[in-house]
Protein backbone atom coordinates (compact mmCIF):
# COMPACT_ATOMS: atom_id res chain seq x y z
CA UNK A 1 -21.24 13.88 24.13
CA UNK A 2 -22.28 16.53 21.54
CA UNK A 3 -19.70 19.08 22.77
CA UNK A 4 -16.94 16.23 23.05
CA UNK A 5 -17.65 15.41 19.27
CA UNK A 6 -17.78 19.15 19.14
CA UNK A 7 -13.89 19.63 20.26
CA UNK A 8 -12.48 16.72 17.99
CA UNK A 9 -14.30 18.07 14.98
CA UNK A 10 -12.16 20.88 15.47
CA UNK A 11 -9.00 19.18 14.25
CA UNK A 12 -8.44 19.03 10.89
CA UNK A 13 -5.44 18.64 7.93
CA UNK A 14 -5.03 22.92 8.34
CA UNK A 15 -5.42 22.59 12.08
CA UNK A 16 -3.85 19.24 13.69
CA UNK A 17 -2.20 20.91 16.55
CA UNK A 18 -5.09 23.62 18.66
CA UNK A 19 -3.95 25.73 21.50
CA UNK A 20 -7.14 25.84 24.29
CA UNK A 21 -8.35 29.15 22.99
CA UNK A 22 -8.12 28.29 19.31
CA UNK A 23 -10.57 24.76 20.40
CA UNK A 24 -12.62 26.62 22.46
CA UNK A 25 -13.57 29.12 19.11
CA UNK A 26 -13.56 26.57 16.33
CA UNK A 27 -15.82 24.29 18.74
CA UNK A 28 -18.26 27.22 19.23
CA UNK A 29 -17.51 26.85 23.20
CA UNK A 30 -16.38 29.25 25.89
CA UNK A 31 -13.41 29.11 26.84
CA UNK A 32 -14.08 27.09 30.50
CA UNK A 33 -16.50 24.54 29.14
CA UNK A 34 -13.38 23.41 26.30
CA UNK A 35 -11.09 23.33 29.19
CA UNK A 36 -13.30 21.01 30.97
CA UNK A 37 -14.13 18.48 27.97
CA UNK A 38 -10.23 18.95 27.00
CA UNK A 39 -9.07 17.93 30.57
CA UNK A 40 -11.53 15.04 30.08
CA UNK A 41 -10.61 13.51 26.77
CA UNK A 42 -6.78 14.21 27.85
CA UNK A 43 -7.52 11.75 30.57
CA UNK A 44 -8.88 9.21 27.97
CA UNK A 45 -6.46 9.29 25.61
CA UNK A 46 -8.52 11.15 22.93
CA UNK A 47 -6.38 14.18 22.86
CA UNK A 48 -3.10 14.56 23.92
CA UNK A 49 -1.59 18.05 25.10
CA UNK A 50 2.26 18.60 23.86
CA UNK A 51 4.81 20.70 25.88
CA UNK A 52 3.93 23.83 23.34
CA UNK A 53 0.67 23.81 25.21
CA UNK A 54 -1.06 22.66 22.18
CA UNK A 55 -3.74 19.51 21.88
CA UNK A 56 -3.11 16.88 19.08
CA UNK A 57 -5.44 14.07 18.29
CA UNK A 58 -4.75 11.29 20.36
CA UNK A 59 -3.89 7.39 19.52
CA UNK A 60 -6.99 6.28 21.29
CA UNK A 61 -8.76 7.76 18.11
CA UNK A 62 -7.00 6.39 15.96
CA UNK A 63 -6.96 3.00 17.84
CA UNK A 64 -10.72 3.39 17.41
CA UNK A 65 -11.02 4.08 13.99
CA UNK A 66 -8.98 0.65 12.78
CA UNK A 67 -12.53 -1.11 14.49
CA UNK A 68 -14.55 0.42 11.41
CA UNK A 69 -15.58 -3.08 9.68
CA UNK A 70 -13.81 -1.83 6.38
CA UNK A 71 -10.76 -0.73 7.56
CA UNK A 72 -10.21 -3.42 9.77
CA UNK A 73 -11.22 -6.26 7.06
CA UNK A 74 -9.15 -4.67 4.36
CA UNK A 75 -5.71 -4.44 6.79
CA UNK A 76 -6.37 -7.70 7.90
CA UNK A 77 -6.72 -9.29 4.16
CA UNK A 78 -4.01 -6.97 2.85
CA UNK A 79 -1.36 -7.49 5.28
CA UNK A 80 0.25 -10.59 3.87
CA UNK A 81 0.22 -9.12 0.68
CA UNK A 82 2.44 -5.81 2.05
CA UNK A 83 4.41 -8.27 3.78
CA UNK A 84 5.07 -10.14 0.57
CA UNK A 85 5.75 -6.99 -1.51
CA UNK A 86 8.00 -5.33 0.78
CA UNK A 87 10.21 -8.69 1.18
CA UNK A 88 10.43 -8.97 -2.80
CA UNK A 89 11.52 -4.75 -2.72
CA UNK A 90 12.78 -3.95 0.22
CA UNK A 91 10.88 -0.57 0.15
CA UNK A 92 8.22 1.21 2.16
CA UNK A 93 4.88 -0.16 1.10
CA UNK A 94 1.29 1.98 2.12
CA UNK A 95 -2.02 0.69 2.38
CA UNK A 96 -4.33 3.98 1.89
CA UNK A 97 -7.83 5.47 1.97
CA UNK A 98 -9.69 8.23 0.73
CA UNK A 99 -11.23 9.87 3.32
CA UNK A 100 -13.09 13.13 1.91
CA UNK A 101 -10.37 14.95 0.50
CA UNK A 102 -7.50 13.74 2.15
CA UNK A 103 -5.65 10.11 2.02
CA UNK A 104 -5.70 8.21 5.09
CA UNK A 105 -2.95 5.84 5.11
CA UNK A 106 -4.30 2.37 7.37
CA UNK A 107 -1.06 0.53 7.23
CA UNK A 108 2.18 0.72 6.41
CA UNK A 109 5.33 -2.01 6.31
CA UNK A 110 8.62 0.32 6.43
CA UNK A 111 11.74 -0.37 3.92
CA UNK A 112 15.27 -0.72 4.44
CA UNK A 113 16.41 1.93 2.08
CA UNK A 114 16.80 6.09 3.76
CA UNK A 115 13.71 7.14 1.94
CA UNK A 116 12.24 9.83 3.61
CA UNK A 117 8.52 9.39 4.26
CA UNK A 118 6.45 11.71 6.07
CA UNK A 119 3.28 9.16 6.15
CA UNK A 120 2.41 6.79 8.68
CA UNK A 121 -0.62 4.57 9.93
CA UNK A 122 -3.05 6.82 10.97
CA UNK A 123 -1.71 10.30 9.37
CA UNK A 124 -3.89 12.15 6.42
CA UNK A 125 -1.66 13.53 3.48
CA UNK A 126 -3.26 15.57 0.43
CA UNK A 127 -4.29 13.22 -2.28
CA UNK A 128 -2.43 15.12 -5.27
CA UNK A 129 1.02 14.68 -3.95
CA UNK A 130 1.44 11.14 -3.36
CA UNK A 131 1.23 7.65 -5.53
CA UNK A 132 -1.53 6.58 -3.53
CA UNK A 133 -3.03 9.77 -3.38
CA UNK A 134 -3.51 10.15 -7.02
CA UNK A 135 -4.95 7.05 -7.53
CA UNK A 136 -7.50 7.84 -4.99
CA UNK A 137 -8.22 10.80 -6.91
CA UNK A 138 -8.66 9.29 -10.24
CA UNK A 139 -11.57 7.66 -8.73
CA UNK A 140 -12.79 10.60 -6.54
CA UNK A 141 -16.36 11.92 -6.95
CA UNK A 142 -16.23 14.97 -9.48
CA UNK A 143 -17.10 17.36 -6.96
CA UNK A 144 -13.72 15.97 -4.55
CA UNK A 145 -11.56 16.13 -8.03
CA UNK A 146 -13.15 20.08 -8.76
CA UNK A 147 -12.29 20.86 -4.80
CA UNK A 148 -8.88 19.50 -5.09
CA UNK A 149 -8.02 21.09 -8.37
CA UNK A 150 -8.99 24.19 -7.40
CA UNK A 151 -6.78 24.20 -4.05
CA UNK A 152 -3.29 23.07 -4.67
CA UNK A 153 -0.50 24.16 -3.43
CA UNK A 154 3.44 23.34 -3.47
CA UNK A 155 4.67 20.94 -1.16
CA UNK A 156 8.26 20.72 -2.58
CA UNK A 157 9.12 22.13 -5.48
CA UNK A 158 8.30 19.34 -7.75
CA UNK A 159 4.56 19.11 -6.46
CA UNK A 160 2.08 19.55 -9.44
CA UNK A 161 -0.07 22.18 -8.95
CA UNK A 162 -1.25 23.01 -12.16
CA UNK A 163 -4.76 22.21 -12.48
CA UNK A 164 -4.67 21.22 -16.21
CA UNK A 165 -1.10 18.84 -15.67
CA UNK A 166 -2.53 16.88 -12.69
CA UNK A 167 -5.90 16.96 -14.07
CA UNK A 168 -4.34 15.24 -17.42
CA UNK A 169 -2.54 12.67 -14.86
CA UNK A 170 -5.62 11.98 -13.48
CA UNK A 171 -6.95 10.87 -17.03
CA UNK A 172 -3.94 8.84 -17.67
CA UNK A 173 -3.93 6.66 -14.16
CA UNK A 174 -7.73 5.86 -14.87
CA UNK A 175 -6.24 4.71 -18.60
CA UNK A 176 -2.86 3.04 -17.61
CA UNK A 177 -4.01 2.09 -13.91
CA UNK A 178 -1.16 3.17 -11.87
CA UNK A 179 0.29 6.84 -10.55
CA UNK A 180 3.85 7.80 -10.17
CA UNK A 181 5.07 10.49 -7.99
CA UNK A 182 8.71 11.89 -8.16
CA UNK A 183 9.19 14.05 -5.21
CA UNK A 184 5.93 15.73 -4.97
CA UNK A 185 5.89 15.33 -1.23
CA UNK A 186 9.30 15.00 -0.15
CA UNK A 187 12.59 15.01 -1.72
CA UNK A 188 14.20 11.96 -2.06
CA UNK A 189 11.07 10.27 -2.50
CA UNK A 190 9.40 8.74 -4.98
CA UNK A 191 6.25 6.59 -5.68
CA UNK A 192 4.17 4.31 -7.64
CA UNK A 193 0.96 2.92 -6.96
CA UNK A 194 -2.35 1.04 -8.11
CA UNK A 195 -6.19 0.32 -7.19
CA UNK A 196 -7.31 -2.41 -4.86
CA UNK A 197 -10.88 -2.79 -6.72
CA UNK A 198 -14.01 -4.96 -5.72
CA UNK A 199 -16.51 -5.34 -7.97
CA UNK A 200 -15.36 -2.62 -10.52
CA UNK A 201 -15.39 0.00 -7.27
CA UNK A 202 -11.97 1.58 -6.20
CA UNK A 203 -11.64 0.68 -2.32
CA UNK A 204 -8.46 1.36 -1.81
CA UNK A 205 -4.48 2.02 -3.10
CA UNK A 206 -1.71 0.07 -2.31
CA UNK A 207 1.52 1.72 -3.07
CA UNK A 208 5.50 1.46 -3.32
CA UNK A 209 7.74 4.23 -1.89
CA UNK A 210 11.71 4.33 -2.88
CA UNK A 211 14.14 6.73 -3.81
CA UNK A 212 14.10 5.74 -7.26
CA UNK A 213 12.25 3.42 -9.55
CA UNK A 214 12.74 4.51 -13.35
CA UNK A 215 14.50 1.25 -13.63
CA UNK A 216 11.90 -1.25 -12.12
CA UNK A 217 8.93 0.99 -12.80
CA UNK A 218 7.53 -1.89 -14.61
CA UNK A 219 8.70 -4.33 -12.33
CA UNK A 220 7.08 -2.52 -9.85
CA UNK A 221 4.36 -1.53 -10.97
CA UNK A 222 3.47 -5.45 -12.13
CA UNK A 223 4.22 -6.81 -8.73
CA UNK A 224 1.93 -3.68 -6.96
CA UNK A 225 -1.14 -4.91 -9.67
CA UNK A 226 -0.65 -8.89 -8.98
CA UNK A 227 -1.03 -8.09 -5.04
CA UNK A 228 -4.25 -5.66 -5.57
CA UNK A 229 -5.57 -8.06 -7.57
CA UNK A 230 -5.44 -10.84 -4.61
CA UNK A 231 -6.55 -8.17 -2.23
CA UNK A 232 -9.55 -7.09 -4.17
CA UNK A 233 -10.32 -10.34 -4.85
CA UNK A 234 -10.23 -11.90 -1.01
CA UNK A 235 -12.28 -8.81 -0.23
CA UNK A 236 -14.98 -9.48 -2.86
């Protein structure tokens, strides 16, 4: 069990896809004892091996994960409330975590417009790139906000990664209470997103991905707040 936990731990944002040999040394295995706990959580659906001969986490994980009590209670209570908000925008609307220093996006309802998104339910993104993201951050630890301001690095060309700028955004989302992305992690896309709170404690972000919004940014932004506010407050 130890070695299993072993292999999966070896999979992070830098390393999502492993070849056998690169598993076996981040594990701290040899080479035949990966091969057989590989071949093993192949079988169960843990990992899955691609036809570049490298291993990917596999949906069983993932599957797994949504059974964590607060993952599975916040989709569940914030799932009419995506529904409602991508009906009223017709936009891609994330539900997302912060999950040490990444953002782990838990659900997802996909809009009509050709926005390109590289996110999806289960996938872990940088937190200073996205709307979501940078809310996350503005209520990170300090030591997660010094870590993450100290290792940025462009995306697209419009990604912030000037310690001083984002670390001045930062300031501003915990004043204003929203984030705004414009292309920062793919072109064509753009973002705005808010808090889910409970009890003065920032749980989650909900957010609203389109190609542009400096027209409805208010609009938005209002109809974003009223549905974290009904979120936050079902949860509490």
């Amino acid at each position: 069990m130890a070695r299993s936990l072993d292999v999966l731990g070896a999979f992070d944002e830098q390393h999502r896809a492993l070849t056998l040999s690169e598993l076996a040394e981040r594990a701290g295995l040899s080479t035949a004892t990966a091969l057989r706990i590989v071949r093993q959580l192949v079988d169960g659906n843990a990992l899955t091996r691609g036809e570049d001969r490298r291993y990917r986490i596999g949906r069983r994980i993932w599957d797994l994960g949504l059974l964590a009590p607060v993952e599975t209670d916040l989709r569940e209570v914030a799932a009419p409330f995506l529904s409602d908000l991508h009906a009223a925008t017709r936009a891609t609307i994330h539900l997302a975590v912060r999950e040490g220093e990444e953002t782990l996006y838990i659900d997802s309802v996909a809009g009509h417009a050709s926005v390109p998104v590289v996110s999806r339910v289960g996938s872990r993104l940088t937190l200073y790139a996205t709307g979501v993201g940078k809310v996350l951050l503005a209520a990170a630890p300090d030591d997660v906000v010094r870590n993450v301001l100290g290792s940025l690095r462009p995306i697209t060309p419009y990604t912030i990664t000037a310690p001083g700028i984002l670390a001045r955004q930062l300031d501003r989302i915990r004043t204003e209470g929203y984030a705004t992305t414009r292309e920062e992690m793919t072109l064509g896309a753009c973002s705005v997103a808010v808090p889910i709170t409970v009890d003065g404690q920032v749980v989650a972000a909900l957010g609203v991905v389109l190609p542009d919004f400096r027209r409805d940014r208010e609009r938005l932004t209002t109809a974003l707040q009223v549905a974290a506010r009904g979120i936050g407050r079902q949860l509490g």
